[in-house]
C-alpha atoms as a PDB file:
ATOM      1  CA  UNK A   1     -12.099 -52.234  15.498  1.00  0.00           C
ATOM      2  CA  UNK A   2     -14.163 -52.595  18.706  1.00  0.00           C
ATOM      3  CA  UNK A   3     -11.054 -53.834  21.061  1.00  0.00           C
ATOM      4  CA  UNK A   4      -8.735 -51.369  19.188  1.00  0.00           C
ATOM      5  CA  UNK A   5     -11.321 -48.528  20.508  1.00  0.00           C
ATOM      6  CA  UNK A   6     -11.677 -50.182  23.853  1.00  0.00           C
ATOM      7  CA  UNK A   7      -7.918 -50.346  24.375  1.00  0.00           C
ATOM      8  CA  UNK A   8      -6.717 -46.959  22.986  1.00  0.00           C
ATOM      9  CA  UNK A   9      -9.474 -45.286  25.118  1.00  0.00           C
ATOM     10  CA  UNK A  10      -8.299 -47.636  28.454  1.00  0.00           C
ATOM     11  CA  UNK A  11      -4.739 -46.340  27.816  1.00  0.00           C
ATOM     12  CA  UNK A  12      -6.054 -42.909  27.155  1.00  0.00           C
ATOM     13  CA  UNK A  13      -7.596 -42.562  30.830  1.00  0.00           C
ATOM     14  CA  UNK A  14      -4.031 -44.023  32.097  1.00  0.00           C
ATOM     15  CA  UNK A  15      -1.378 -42.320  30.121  1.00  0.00           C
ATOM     16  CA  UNK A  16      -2.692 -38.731  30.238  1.00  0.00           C
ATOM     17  CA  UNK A  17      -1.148 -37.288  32.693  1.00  0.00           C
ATOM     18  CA  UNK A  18      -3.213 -34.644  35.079  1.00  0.00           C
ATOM     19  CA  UNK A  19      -1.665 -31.244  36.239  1.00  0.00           C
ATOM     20  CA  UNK A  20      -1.313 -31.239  39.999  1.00  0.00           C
ATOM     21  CA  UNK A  21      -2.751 -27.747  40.321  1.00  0.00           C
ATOM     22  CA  UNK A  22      -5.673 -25.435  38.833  1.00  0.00           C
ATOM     23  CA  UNK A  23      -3.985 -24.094  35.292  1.00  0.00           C
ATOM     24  CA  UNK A  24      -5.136 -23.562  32.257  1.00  0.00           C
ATOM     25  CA  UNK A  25      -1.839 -24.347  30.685  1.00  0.00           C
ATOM     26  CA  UNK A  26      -0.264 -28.078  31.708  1.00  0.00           C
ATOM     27  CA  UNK A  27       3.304 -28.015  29.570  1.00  0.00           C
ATOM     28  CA  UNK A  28       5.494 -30.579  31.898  1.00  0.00           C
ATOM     29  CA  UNK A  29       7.260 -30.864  28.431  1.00  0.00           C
ATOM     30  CA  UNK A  30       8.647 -27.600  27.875  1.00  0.00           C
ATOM     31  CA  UNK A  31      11.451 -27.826  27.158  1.00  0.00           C
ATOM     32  CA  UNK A  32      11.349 -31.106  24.484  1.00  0.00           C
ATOM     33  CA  UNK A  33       8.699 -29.421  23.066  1.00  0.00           C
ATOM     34  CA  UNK A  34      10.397 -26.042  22.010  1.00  0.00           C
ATOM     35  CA  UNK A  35      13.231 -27.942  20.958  1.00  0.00           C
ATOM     36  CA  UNK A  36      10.221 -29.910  18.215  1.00  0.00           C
ATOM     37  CA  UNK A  37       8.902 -26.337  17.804  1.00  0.00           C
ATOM     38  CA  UNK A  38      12.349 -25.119  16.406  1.00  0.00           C
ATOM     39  CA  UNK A  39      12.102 -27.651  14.231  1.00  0.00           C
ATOM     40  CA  UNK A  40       9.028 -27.055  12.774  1.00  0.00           C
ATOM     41  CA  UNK A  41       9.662 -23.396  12.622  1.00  0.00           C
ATOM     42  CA  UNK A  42      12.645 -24.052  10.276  1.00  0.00           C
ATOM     43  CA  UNK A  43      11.050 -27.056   8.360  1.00  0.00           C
ATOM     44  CA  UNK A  44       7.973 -24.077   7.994  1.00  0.00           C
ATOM     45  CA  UNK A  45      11.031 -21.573   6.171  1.00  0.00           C
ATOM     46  CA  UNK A  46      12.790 -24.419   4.365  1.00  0.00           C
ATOM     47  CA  UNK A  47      10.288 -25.741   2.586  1.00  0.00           C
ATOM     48  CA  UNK A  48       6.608 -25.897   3.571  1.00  0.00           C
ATOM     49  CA  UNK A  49       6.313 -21.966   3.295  1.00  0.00           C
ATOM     50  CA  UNK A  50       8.017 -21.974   0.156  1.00  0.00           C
ATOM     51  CA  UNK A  51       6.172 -24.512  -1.872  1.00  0.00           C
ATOM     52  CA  UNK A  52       3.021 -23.420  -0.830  1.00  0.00           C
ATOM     53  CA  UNK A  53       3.712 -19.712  -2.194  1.00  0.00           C
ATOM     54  CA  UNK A  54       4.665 -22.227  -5.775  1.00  0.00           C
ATOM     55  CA  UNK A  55       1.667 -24.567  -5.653  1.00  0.00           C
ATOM     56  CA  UNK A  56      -0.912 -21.845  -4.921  1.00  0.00           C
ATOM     57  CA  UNK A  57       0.566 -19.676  -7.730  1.00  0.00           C
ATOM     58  CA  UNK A  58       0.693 -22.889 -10.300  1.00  0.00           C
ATOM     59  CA  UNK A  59      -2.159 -25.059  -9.449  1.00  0.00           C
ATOM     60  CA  UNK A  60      -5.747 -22.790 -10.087  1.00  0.00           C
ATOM     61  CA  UNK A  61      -7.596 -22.393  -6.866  1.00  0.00           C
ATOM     62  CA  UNK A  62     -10.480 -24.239  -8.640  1.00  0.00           C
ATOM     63  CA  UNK A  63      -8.400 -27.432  -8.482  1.00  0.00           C
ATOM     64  CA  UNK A  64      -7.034 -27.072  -5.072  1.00  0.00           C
ATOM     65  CA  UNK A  65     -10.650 -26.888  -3.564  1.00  0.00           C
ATOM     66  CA  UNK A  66     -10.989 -29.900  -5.332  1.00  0.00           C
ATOM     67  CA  UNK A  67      -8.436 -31.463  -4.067  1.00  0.00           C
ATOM     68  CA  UNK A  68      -9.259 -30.479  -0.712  1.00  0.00           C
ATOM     69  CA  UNK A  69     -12.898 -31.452  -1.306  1.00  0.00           C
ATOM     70  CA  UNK A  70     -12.083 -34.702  -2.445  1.00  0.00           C
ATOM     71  CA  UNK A  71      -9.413 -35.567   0.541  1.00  0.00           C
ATOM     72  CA  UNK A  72     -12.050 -34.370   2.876  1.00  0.00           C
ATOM     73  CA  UNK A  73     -14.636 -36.554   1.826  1.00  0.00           C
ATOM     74  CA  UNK A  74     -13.127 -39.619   2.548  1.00  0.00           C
ATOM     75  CA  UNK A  75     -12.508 -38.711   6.233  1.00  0.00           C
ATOM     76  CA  UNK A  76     -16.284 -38.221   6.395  1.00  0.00           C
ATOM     77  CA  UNK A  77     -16.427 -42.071   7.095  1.00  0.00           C
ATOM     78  CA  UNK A  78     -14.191 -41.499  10.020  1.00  0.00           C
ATOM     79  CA  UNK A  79     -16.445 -38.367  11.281  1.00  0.00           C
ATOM     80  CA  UNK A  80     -19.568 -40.637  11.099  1.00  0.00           C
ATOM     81  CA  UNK A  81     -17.839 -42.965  13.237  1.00  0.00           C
ATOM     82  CA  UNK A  82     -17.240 -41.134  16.054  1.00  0.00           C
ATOM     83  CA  UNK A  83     -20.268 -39.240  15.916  1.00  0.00           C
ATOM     84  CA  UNK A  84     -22.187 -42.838  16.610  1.00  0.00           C
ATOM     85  CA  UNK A  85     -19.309 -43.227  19.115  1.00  0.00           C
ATOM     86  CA  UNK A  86     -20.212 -39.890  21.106  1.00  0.00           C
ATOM     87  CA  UNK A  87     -23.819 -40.782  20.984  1.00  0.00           C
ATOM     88  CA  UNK A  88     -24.499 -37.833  18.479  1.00  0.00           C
ATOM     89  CA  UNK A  89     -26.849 -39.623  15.994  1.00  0.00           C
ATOM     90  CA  UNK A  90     -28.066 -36.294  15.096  1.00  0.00           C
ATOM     91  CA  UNK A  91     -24.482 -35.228  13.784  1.00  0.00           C
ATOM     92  CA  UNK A  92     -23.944 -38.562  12.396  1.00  0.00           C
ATOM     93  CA  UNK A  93     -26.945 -38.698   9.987  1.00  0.00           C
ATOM     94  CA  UNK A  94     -25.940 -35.187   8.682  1.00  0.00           C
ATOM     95  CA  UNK A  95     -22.688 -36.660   7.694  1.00  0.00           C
ATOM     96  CA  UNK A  96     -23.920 -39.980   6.625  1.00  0.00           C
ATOM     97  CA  UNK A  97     -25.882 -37.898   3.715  1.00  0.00           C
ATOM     98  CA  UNK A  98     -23.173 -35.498   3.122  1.00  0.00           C
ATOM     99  CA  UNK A  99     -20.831 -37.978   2.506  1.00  0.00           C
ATOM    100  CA  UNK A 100     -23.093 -39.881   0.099  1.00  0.00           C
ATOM    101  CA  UNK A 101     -24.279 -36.301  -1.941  1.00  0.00           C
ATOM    102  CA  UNK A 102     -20.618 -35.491  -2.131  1.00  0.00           C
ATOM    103  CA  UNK A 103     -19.652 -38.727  -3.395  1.00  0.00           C
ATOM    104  CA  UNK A 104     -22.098 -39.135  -5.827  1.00  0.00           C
ATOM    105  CA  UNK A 105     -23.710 -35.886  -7.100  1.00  0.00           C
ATOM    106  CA  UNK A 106     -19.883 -34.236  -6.397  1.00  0.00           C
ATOM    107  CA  UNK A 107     -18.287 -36.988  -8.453  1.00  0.00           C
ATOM    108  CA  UNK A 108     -16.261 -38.495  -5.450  1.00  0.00           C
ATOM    109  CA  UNK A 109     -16.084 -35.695  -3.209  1.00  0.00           C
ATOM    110  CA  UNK A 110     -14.937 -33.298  -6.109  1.00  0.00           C
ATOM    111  CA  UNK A 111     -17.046 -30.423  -5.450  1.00  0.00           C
ATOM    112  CA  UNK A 112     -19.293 -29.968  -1.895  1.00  0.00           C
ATOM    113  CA  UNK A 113     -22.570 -30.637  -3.381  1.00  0.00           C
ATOM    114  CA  UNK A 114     -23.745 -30.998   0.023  1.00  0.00           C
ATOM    115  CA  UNK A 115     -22.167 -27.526   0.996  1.00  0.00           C
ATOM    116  CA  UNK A 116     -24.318 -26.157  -1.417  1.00  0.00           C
ATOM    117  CA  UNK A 117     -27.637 -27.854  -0.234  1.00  0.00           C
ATOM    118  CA  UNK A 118     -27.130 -26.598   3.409  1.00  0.00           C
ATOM    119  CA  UNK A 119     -25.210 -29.439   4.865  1.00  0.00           C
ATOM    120  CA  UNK A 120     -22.325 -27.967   5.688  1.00  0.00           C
ATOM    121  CA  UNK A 121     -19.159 -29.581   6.929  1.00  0.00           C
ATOM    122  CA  UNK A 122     -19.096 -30.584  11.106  1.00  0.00           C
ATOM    123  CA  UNK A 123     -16.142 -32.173  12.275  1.00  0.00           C
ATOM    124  CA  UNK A 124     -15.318 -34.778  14.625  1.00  0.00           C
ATOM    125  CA  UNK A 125     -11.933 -36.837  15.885  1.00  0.00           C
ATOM    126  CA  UNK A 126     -11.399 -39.681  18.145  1.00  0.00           C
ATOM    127  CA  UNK A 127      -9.972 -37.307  20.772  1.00  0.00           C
ATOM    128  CA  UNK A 128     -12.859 -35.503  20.852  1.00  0.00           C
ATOM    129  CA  UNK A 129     -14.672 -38.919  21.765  1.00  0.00           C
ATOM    130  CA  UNK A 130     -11.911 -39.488  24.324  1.00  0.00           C
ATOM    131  CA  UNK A 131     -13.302 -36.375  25.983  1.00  0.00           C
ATOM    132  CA  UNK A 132     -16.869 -37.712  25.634  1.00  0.00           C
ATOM    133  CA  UNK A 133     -15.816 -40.747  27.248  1.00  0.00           C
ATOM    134  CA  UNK A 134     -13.997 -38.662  30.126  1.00  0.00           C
ATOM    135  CA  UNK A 135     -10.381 -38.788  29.426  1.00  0.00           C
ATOM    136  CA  UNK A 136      -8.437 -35.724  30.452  1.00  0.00           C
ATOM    137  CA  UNK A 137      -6.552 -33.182  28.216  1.00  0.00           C
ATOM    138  CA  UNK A 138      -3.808 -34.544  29.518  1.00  0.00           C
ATOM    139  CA  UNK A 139      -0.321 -32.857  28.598  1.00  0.00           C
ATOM    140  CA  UNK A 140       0.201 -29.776  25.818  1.00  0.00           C
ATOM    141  CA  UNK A 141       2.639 -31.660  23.071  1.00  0.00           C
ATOM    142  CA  UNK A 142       4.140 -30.208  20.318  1.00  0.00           C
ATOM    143  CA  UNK A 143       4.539 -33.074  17.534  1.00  0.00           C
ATOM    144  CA  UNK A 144       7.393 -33.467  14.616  1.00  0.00           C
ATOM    145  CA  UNK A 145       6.050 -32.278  11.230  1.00  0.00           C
ATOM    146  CA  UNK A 146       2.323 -32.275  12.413  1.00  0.00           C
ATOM    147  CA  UNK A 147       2.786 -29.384  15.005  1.00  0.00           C
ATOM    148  CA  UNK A 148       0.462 -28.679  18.356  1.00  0.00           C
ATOM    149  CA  UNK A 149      -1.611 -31.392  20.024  1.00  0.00           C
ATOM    150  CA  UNK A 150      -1.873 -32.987  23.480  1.00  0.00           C
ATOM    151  CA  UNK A 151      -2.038 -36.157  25.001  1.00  0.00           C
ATOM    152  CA  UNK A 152      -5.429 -36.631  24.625  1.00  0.00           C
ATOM    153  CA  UNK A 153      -5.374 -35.902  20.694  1.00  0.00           C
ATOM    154  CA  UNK A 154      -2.451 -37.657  19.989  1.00  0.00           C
ATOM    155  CA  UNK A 155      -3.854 -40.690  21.193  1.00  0.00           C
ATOM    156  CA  UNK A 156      -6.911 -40.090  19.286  1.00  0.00           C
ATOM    157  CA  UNK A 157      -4.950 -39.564  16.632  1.00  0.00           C
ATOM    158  CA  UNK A 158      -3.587 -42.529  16.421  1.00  0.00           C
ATOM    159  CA  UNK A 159      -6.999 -44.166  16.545  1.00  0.00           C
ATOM    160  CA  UNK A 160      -7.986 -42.430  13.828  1.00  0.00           C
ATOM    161  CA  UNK A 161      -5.363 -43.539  11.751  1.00  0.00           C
ATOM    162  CA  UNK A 162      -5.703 -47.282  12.867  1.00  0.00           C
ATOM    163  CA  UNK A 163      -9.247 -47.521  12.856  1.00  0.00           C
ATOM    164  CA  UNK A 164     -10.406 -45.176   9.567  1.00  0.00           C
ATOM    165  CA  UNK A 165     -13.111 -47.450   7.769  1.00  0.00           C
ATOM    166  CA  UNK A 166     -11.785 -45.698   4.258  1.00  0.00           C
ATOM    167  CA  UNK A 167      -8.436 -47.213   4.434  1.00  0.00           C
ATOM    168  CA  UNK A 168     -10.197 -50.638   4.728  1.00  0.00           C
ATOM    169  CA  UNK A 169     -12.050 -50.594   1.561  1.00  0.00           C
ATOM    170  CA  UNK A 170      -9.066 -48.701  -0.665  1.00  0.00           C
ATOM    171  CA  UNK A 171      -7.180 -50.131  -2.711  1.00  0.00           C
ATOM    172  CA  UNK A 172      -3.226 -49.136  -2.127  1.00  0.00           C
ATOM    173  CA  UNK A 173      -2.974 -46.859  -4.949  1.00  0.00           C
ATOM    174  CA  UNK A 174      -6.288 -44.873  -4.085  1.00  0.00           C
ATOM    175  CA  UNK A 175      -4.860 -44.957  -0.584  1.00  0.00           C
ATOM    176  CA  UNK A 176      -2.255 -43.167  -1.805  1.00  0.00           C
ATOM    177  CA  UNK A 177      -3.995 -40.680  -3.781  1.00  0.00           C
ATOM    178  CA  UNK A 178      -5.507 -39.910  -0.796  1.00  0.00           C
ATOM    179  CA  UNK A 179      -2.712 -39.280   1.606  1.00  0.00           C
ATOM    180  CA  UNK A 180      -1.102 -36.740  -1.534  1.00  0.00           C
ATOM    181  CA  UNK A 181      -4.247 -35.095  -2.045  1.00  0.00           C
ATOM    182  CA  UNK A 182      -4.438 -34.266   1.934  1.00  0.00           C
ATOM    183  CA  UNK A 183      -1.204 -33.196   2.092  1.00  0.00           C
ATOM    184  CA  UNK A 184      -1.108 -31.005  -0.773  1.00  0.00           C
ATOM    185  CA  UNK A 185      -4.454 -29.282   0.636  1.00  0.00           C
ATOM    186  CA  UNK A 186      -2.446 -29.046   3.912  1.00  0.00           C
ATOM    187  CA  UNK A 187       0.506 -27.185   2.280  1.00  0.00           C
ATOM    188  CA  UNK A 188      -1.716 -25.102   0.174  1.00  0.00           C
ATOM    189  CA  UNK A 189      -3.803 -23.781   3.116  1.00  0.00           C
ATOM    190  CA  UNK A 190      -0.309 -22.651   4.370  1.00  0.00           C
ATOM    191  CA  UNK A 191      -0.382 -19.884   2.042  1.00  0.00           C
ATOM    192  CA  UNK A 192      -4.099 -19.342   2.324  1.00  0.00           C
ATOM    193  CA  UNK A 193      -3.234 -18.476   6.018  1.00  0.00           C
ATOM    194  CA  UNK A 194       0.063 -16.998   5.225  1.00  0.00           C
ATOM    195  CA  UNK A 195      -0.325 -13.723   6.960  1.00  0.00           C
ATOM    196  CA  UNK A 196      -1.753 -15.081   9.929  1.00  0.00           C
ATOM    197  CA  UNK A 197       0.502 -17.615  10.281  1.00  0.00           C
ATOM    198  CA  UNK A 198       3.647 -15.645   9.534  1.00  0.00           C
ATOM    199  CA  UNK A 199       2.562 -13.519  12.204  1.00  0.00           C
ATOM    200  CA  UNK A 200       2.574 -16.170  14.624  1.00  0.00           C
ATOM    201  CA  UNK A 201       5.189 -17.646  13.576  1.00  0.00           C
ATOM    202  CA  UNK A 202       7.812 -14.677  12.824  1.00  0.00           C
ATOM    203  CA  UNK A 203       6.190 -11.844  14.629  1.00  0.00           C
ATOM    204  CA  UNK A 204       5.309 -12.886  17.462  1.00  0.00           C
ATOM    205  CA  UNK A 205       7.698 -11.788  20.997  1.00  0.00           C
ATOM    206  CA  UNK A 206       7.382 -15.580  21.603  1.00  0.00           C
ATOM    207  CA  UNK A 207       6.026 -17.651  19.206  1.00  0.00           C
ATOM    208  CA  UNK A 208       5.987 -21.430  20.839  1.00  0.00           C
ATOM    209  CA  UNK A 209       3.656 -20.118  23.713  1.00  0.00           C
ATOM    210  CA  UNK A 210       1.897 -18.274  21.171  1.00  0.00           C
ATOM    211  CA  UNK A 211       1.180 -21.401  19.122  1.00  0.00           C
ATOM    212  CA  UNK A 212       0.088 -23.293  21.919  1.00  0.00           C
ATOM    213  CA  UNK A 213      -2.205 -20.838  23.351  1.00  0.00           C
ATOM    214  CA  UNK A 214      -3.988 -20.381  19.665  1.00  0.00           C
ATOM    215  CA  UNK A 215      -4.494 -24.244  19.411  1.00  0.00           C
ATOM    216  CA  UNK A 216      -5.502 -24.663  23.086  1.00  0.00           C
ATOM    217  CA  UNK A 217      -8.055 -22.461  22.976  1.00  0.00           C
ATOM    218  CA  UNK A 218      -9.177 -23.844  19.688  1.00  0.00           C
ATOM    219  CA  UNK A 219      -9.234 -27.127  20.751  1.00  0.00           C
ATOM    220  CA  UNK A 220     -11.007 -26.719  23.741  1.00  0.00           C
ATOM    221  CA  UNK A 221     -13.908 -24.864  21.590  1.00  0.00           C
ATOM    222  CA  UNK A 222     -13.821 -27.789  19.231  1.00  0.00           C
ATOM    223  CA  UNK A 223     -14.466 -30.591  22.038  1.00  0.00           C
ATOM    224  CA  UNK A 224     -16.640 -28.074  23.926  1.00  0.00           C
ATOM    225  CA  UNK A 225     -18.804 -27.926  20.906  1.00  0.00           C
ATOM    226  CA  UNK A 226     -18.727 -24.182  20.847  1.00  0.00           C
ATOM    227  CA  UNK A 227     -19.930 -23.707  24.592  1.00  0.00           C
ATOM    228  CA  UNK A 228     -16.786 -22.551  26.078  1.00  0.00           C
ATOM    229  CA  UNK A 229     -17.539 -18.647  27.710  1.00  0.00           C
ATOM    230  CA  UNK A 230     -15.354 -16.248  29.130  1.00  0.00           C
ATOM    231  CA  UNK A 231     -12.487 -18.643  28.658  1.00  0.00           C
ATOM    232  CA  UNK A 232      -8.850 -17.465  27.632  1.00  0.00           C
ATOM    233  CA  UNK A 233      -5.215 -18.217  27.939  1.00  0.00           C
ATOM    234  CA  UNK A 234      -2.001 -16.266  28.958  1.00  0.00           C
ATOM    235  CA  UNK A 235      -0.128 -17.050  26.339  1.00  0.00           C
ATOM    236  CA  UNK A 236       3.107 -16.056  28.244  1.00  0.00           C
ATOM    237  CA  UNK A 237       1.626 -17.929  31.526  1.00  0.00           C
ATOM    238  CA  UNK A 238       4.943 -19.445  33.543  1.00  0.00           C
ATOM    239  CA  UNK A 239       7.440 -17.410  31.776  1.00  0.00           C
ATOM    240  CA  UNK A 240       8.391 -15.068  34.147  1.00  0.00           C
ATOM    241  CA  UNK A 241       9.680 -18.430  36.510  1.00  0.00           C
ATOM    242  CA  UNK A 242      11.280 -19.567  34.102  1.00  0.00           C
ATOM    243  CA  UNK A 243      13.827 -16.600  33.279  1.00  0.00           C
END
């Protein structure tokens, strides 16, 4: 796992590329990734809209929280691991103990027994430890099927899925469970969200740049840890030279 890390985060410092002015928006892949965003907008209408409205109205909400509990869990592992990774031992002992309440007293993640006892859920990635470590945003993608990211994500991403201690204790079929269980709580959240969403999506004058500003934004709070001030994004920034 160690050279995996060591690699992935050498490439990350190369491969993310660095806008050559002051912007709060770098998109040097405009154009690709509207095309991906069209995509996704009519994947969204086809079919992921559409069986979430079926699954949430089926399936009690009881047993989707489960379901979501559960998949949740077992990235906790994960979480742990890059908390140690950023140096946050603080943030990686509170996970270490949710993860073993939930498993145990919440019967394998079921139900967020921790939740309940005040340790609440806190969240952590390998591209947040790429920013840690000093790697740059790098470039605004928009991915098939998985939607907004950057550079810096992506590649963290991809660490993630390489280097998630779960996976190496799993057998295949509980592997599997797993993967079903996430994306089922991934679809069902659609609906959840629906009006929001719909209103990005749909309602919106221009809803790529509106996409990307929402997760931008996001994601910078996220890897900020909450300290961002003041900070916001033109959503439309750039349009006007492009037209």
């Amino acid at each position: 796992m160690g050279p995996v890390l060591a690699i992935v985060g050498a490439l990350g410092l190369s491969a993310c590329s660095v806008p050559s002015g002051d912007v709060d928006v770098h998109d040097p892949y405009e154009a690709t990734n509207r095309s991906i965003h069209g995509f996704n907008k009519g994947l969204d209408r086809a079919i992921v809209r559409p069986t979430s409205q079926v699954i949430n109205a089926v399936v009690p909400e009881p047993v989707m929280r489960s379901v979501g509990n559960f998949a949740s869990n077992l990235g906790t592992p994960a979480t742990v691991m890059n908390d140690v990774l950023q140096g946050d031992l603080d943030t990686g002992t509170h996970n270490f103990f949710r993860f073993v309440i939930n498993t145990t007293v919440g019967i394998g993640g079921l139900f967020d027994a921790a939740g309940w006892m005040g340790l609440e859920e806190r969240h952590n990635d390998f591209g947040q430890t790429l920013a840690v470590w000093g790697v740059p945003e790098g470039a605004y993608q928009e991915l098939p099927v998985l939607g907004p990211s950057t550079e810096r994500a992506t590649a963290g991403l991809i660490v993630d899925l390489l280097t998630d201690p779960v996976n190496t204790v799993l057998p295949n079929d509980e592997r599997a469970a797993r993967r079903t269980a996430g994306i089922f709580s991934r679809i069902s959240e659609r609906d959840v969200f629906g009006e929001t969403i719909d209103s990005v999506l749909y309602d919106s004058a221009d809803s790529y740049a509106q996409l990307r500003s929402i997760y931008l934004q996001n994601r910078r709070f996220q890897v900020s840890d909450g300290n961002l001030e003041d900070f916001y994004i033109d959503p439309f920034e750039g349009l006007d030279a492009q037209q």
